[in-house]
Protein backbone atom coordinates (compact mmCIF):
# COMPACT_ATOMS: atom_id res chain seq x y z
CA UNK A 1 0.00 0.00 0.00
CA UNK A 2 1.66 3.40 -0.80
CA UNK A 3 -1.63 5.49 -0.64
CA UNK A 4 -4.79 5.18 1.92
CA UNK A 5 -8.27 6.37 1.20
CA UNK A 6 -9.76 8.43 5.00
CA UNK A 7 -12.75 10.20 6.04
CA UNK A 8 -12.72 12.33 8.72
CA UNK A 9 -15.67 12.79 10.63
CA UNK A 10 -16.46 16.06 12.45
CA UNK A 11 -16.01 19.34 10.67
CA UNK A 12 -15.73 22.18 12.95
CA UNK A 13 -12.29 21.68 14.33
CA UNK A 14 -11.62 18.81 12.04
CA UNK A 15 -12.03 20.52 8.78
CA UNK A 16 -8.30 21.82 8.73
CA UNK A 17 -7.60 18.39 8.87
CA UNK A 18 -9.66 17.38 5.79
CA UNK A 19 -7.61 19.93 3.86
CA UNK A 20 -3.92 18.29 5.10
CA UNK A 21 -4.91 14.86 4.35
CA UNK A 22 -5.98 16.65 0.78
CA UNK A 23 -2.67 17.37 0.14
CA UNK A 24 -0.76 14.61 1.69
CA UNK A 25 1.07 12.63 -1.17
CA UNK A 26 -0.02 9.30 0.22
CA UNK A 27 -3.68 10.10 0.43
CA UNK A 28 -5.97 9.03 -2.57
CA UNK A 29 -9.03 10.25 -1.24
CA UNK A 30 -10.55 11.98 1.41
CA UNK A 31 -14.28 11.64 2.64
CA UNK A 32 -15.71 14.10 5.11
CA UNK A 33 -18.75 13.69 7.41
CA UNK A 34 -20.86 15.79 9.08
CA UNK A 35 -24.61 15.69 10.87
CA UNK A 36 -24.01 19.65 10.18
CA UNK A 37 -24.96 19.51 5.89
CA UNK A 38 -23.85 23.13 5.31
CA UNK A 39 -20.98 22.70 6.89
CA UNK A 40 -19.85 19.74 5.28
CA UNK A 41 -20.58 21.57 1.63
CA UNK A 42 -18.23 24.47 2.90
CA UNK A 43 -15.68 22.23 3.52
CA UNK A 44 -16.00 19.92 0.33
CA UNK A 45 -16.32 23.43 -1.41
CA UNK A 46 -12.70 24.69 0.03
CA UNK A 47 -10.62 21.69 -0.65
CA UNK A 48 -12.55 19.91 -3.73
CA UNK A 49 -13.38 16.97 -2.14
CA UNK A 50 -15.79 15.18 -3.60
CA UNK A 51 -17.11 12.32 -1.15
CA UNK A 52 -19.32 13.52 1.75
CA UNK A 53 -21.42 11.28 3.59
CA UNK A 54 -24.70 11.34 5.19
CA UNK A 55 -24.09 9.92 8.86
CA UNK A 56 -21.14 7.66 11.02
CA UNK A 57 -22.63 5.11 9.95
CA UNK A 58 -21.99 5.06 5.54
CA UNK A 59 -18.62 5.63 6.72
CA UNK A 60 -18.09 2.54 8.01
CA UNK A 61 -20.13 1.07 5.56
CA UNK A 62 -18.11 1.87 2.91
CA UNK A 63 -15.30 -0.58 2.45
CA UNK A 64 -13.46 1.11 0.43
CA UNK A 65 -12.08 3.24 3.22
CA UNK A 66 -9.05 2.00 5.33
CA UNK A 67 -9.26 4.49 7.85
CA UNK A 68 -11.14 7.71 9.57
CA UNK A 69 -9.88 10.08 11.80
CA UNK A 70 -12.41 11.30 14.76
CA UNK A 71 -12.55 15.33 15.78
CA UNK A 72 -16.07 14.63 17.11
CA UNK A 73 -17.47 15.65 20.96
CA UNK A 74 -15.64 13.96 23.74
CA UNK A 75 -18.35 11.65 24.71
CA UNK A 76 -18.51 10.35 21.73
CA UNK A 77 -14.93 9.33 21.56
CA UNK A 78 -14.74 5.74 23.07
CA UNK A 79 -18.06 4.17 20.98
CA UNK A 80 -17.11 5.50 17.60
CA UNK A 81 -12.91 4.45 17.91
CA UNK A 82 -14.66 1.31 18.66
CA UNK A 83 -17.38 0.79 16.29
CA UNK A 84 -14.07 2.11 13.84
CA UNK A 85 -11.84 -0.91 14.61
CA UNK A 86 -14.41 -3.36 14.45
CA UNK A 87 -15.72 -2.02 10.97
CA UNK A 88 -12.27 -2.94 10.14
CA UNK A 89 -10.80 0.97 9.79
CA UNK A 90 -7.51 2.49 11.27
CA UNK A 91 -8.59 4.68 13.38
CA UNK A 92 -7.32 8.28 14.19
CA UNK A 93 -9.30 10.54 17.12
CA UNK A 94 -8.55 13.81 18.72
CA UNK A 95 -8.07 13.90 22.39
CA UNK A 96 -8.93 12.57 25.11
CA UNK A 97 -9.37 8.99 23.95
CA UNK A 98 -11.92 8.23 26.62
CA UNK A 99 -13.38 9.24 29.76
CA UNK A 100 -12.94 5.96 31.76
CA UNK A 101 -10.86 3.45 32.75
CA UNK A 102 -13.28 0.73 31.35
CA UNK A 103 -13.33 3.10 28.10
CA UNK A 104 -9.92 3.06 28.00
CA UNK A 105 -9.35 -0.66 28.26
CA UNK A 106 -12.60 -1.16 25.85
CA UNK A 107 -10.42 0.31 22.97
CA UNK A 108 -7.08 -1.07 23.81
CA UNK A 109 -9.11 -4.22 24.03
CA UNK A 110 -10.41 -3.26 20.23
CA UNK A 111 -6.90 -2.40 18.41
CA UNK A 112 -5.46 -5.81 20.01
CA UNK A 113 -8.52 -8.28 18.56
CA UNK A 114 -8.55 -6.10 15.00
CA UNK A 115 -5.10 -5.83 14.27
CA UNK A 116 -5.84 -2.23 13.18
CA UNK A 117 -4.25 0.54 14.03
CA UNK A 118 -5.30 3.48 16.44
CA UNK A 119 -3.39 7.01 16.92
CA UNK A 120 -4.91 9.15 19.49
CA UNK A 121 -3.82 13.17 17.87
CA UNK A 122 -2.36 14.54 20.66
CA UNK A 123 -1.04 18.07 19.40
CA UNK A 124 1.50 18.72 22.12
CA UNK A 125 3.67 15.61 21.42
CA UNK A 126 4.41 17.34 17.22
CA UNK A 127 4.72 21.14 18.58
CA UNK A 128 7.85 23.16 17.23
CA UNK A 129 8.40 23.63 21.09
CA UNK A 130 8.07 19.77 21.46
CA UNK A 131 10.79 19.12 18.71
CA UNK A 132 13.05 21.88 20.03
CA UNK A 133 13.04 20.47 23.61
CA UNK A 134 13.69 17.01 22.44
CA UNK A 135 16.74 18.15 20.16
CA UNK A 136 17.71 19.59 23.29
CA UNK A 137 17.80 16.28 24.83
CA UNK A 138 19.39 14.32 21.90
CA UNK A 139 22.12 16.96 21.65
CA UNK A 140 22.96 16.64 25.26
CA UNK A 141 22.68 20.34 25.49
CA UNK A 142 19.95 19.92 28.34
CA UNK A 143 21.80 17.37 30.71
CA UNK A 144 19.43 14.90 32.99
CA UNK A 145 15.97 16.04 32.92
CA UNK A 146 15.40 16.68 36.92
CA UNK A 147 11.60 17.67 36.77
CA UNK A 148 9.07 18.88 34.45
CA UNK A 149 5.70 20.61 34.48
CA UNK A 150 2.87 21.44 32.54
CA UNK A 151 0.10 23.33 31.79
CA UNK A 152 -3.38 23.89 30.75
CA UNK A 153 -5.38 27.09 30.90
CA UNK A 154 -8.35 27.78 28.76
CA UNK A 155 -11.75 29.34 29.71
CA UNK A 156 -14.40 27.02 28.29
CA UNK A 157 -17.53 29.55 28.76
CA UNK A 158 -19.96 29.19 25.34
CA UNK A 159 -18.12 26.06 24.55
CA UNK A 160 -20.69 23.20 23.41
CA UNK A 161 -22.89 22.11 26.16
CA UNK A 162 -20.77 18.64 26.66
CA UNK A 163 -17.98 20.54 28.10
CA UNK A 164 -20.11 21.56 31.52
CA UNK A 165 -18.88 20.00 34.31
CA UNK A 166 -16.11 18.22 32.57
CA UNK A 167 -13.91 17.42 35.44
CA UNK A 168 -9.85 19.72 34.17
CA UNK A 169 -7.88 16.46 34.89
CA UNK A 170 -10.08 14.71 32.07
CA UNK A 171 -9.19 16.98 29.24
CA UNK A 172 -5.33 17.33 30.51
CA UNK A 173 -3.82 15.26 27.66
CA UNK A 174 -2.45 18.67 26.26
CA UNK A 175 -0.26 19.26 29.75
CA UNK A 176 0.52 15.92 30.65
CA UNK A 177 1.14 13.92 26.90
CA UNK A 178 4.98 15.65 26.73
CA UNK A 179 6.03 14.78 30.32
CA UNK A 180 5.43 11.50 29.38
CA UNK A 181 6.89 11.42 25.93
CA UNK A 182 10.13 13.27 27.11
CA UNK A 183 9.91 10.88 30.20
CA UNK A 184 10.91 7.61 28.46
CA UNK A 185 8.85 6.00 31.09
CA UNK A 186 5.07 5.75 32.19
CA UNK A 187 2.73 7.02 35.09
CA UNK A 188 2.56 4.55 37.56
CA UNK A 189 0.93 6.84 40.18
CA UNK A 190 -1.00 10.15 41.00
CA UNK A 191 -1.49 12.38 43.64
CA UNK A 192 -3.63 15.44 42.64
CA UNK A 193 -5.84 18.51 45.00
CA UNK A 194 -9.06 20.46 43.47
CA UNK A 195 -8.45 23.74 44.18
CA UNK A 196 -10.75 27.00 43.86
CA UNK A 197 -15.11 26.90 44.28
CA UNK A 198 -17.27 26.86 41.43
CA UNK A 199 -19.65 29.62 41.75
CA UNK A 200 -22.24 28.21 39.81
CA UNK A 201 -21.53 24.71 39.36
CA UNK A 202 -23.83 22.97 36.34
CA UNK A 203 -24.80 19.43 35.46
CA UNK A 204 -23.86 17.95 32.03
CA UNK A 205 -27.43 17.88 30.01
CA UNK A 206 -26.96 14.46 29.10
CA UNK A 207 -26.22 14.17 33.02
CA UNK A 208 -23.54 11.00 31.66
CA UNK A 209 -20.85 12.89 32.98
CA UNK A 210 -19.93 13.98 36.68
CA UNK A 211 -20.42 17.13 37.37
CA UNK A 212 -16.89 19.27 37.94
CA UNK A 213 -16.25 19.42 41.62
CA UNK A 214 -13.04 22.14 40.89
CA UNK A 215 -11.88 24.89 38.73
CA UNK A 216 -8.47 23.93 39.20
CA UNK A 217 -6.88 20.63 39.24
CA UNK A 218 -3.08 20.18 40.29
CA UNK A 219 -1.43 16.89 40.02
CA UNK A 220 2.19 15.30 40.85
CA UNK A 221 2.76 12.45 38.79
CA UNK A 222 4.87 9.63 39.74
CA UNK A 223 6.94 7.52 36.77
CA UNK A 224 8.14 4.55 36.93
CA UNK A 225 11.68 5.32 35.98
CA UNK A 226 12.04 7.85 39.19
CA UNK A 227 10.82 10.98 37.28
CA UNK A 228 8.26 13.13 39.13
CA UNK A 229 6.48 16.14 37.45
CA UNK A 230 3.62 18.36 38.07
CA UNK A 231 0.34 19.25 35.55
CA UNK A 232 -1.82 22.26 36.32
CA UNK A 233 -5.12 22.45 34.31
CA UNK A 234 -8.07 25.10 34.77
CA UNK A 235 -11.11 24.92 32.43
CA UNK A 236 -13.97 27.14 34.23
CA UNK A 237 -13.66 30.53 36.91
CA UNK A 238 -10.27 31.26 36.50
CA UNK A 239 -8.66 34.51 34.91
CA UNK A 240 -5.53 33.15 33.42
CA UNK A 241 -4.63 33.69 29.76
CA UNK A 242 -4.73 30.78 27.51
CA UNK A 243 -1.52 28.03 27.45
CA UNK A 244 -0.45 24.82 26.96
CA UNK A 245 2.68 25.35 28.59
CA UNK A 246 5.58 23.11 28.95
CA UNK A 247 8.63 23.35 31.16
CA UNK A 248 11.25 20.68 31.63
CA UNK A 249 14.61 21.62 33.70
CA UNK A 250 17.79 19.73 33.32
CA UNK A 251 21.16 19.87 34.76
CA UNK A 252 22.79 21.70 32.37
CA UNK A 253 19.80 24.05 30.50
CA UNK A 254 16.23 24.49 30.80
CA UNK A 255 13.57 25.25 29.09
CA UNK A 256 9.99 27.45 29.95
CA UNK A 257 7.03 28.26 28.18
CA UNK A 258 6.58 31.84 27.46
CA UNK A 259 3.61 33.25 29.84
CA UNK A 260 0.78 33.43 27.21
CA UNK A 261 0.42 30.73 24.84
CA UNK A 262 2.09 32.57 21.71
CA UNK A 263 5.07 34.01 23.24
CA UNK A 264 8.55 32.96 22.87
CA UNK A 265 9.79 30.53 25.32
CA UNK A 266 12.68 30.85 27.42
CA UNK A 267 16.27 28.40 27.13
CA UNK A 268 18.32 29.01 30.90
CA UNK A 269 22.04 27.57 30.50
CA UNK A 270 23.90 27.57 33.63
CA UNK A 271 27.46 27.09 34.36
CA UNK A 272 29.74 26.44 36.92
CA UNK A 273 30.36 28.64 39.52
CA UNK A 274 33.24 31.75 39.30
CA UNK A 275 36.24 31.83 41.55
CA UNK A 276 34.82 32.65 45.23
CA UNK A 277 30.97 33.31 44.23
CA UNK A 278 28.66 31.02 45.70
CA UNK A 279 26.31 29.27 43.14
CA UNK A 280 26.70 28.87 39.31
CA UNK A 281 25.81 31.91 36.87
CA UNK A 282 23.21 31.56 34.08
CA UNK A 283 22.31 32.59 30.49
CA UNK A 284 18.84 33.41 29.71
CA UNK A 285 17.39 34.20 26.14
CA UNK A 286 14.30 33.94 24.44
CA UNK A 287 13.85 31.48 21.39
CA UNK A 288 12.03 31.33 17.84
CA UNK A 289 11.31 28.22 17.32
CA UNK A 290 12.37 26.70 13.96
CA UNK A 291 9.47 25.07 11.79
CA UNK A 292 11.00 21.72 11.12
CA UNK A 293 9.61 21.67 7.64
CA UNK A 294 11.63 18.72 6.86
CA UNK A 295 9.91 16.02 9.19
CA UNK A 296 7.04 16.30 6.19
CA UNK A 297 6.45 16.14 2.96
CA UNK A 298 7.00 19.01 0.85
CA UNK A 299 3.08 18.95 -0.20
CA UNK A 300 2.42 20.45 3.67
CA UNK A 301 4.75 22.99 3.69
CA UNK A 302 2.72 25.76 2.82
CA UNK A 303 0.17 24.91 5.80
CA UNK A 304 2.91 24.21 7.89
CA UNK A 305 3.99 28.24 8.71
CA UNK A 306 4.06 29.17 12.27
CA UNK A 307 2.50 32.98 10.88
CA UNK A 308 -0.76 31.50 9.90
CA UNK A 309 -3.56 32.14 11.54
CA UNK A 310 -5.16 30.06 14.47
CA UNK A 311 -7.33 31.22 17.13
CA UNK A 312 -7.33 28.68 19.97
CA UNK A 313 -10.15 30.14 21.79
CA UNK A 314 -12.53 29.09 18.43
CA UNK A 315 -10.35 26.47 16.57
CA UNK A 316 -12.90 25.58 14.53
CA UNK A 317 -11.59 29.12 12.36
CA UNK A 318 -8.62 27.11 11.66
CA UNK A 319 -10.06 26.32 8.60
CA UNK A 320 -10.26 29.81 6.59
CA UNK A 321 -7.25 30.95 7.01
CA UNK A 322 -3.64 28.55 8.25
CA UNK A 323 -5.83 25.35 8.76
CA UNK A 324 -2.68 23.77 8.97
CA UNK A 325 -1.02 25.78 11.47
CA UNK A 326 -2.81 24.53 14.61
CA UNK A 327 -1.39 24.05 17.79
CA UNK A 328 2.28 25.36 17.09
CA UNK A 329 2.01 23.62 13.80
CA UNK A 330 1.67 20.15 14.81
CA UNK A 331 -1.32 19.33 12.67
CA UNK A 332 0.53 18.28 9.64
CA UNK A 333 2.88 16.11 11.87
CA UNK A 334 0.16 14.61 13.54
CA UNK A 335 -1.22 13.53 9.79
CA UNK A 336 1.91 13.12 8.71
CA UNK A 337 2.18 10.23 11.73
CA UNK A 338 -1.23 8.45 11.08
CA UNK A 339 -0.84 7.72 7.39
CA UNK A 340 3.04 6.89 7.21
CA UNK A 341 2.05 3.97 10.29
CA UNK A 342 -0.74 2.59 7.96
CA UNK A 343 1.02 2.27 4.67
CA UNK A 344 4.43 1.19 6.58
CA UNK A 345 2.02 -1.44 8.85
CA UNK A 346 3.55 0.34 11.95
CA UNK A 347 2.37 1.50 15.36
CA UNK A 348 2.06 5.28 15.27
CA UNK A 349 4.02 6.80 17.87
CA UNK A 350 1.04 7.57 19.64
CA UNK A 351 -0.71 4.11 20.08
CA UNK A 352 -3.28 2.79 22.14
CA UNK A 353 -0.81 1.73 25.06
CA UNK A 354 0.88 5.44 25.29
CA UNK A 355 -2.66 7.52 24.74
CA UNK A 356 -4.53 5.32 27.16
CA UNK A 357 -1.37 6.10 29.81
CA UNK A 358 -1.32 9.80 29.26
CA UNK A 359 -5.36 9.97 29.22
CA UNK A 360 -5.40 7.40 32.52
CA UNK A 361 -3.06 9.49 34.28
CA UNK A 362 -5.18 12.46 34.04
CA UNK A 363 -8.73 10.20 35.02
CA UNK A 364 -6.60 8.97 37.98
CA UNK A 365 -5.88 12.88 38.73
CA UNK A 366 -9.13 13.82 39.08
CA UNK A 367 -10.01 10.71 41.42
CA UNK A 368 -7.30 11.78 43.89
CA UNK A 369 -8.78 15.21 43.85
CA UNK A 370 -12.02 13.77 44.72
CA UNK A 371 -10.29 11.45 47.58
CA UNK A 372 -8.33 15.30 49.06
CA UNK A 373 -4.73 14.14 47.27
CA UNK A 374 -4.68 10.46 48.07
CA UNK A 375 -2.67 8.39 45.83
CA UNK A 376 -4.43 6.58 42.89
CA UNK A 377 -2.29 3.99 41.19
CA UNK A 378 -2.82 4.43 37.14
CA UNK A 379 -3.57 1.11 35.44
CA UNK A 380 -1.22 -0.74 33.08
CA UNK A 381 -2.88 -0.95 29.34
């Protein structure tokens, strides 16, 4: 196989993806679905596609598709990855791959009896800040990693009704997913505290979910290589501009998020103390981050420019203008990633066994919070 046929299903946020796979040399055709008809005519309209279908369900009907990738509402994750797999699809779905354990173990459960292939599109783990950090690494530049952190902040008022009373630590994938990519290792264990009072607390309609006992969740995560880190996420009553910050100190240099979610981050080397002063001196300096162009094909490139626009706040504008330019520019990685694992019959870097930890650890979270910071062992997938 050299080229794979996909529909993607979900068109707000998902449409920029339509337009990527579009353009990917190893992409015959693309499909796009919808419940939302206009929407899915704008979108065929912008990228001349030519296959839109009427519900979930002709997708998966149609066997002459080998995969789909999912940017549909977070309930709705675990039953259609599944009902993917078993139709025989490779499946590809934004974050967070479920909202429970048993959801989580229901899909693992899926990939392993199918044989096909799932890649949960976390954008943190294909940001140029991600790449920069881990050439950091590689080049020895930052030493041993001693501790990292990240972070979440996003006000989700007038979001769709399905995020109210989302507990933070359940959409946290964004601040956790690089600690544990950089890690080398897995969470093995959680302790996390609920911090803050929600004013006006509200019950999902669909009343499915639990209703969000915090504003604030703060976790310390516990790996199983030694590594400990800390996650901070905030979705509702809290005045903080927007980021999906990540910070990771080694022995030799660091590296820190800029304080909104655009800004430059900063690079600390240090160095050995100076004849009779007491503690080492540092550099500090801010960074552009390079594009890394050349970890895709040459097709992407021109929706692969960090000055393109994307709104964060209402991603699903990422499709007029930059659709490709989401999230720091990870989208085209993170397509990129999906179809190179089904034509090379690989697992994408982002399996089922690494998604389900990241997304467990941030479940587990939220049940420590719940039990005032007790540890919760994560699960094994």
């Amino acid at each position: 196989m050299d080229k794979i046929n996909i529909a993607v299903v979900g068109l707000g946020f998902g449409g920029g993806f339509a337009g990527l796979y579009k353009y990917h040399p190893n992409v015959a055709s693309v499909g796009i679905c919808d419940l939302d008809a206009a929407k899915a005519r704008q979108t065929a309209d912008t990228f001349g596609i030519n296959k839109i279908y009427g519900d979930y369900d002709e997708v998966l009907s149609d066997r002459a598709l080998d995969a789909v990738h999912l940017v549909t509402p977070i309930p709705l994750h675990e039953e259609q990855t599944v009902m993917a797999l078993k139709a025989g699809k490779h499946c590809a779905c934004t974050v967070p791959m479920a909202l429970s354990l048993a959801g989580l173990q229901r899909i693992t459960g899926a990939v392993r009896k199918t044989g096909k292939r799932f890649m949960m599109m976390e954008t943190t783990l294909y940001t140029y800040q991600f790449f920069y950090i881990q050439n950091m690494i590689k080049s020895g530049e930052m030493g041993r990693i001693q501790f990292m952190r990240g972070s979440h902040y996003q006000d989700m008022r007038n979001w769709p009704d399905y995020w109210i009373g989302l507990p933070p630590m359940h959409y946290a994938t964004h601040a956790i997913a690089p600690m544990v990519a950089l890690s080398g290792s897995r969470i093995s264990r959680v302790h996390c505290f609920g911090s803050g009072v929600i004013e006006n607390p509200q019950q999902p309609k669909d009343n499915k979910a639990r209703a969000a006992s915090f504003p604030v969740e703060c976790a310390i995560f516990d790996f199983e290589n030694g590594m400990k880190a800390e996650a901070t996420r905030s979705l509702f009553e809290t005045a903080r501009t927007y980021q999906e910050g990540l910070f990771v100190y080694g022995s030799k240099a660091s590296f820190e998020w800029g304080f909104a979610d655009g800004d430059d981050p900063y690079v600390t080397t240090a160095f050995p103390p100076e004849e009779g002063r007491r503690g080492g001196t540092d550099s500090v300096k801010r960074v552009k981050m390079p594009e890394y162009l050349e970890y895709i094909p040459k097709e992407l490139w021109p929706h692969a420019r960090s000055g393109a626009h994307f709104d964060p706040q209402n991603p699903q504008e990422s499709m007029k203008k930059g659709f490709g330019s989401g999230h720091h520019g990870s989208h085209p990685h993170l397509v990129h990633e999906f179809v190179t694992s089904v034509i090379e019959d690989r697992r994408p870097h982002i399996d089922e066994v690494l998604a389900a930890n990241i997304t467990a650890a941030g479940i587990c979270a939220h049940e420590s919070a719940l039990r005032s910071g007790e540890a919760v062992t994560v699960p094994v997938f």
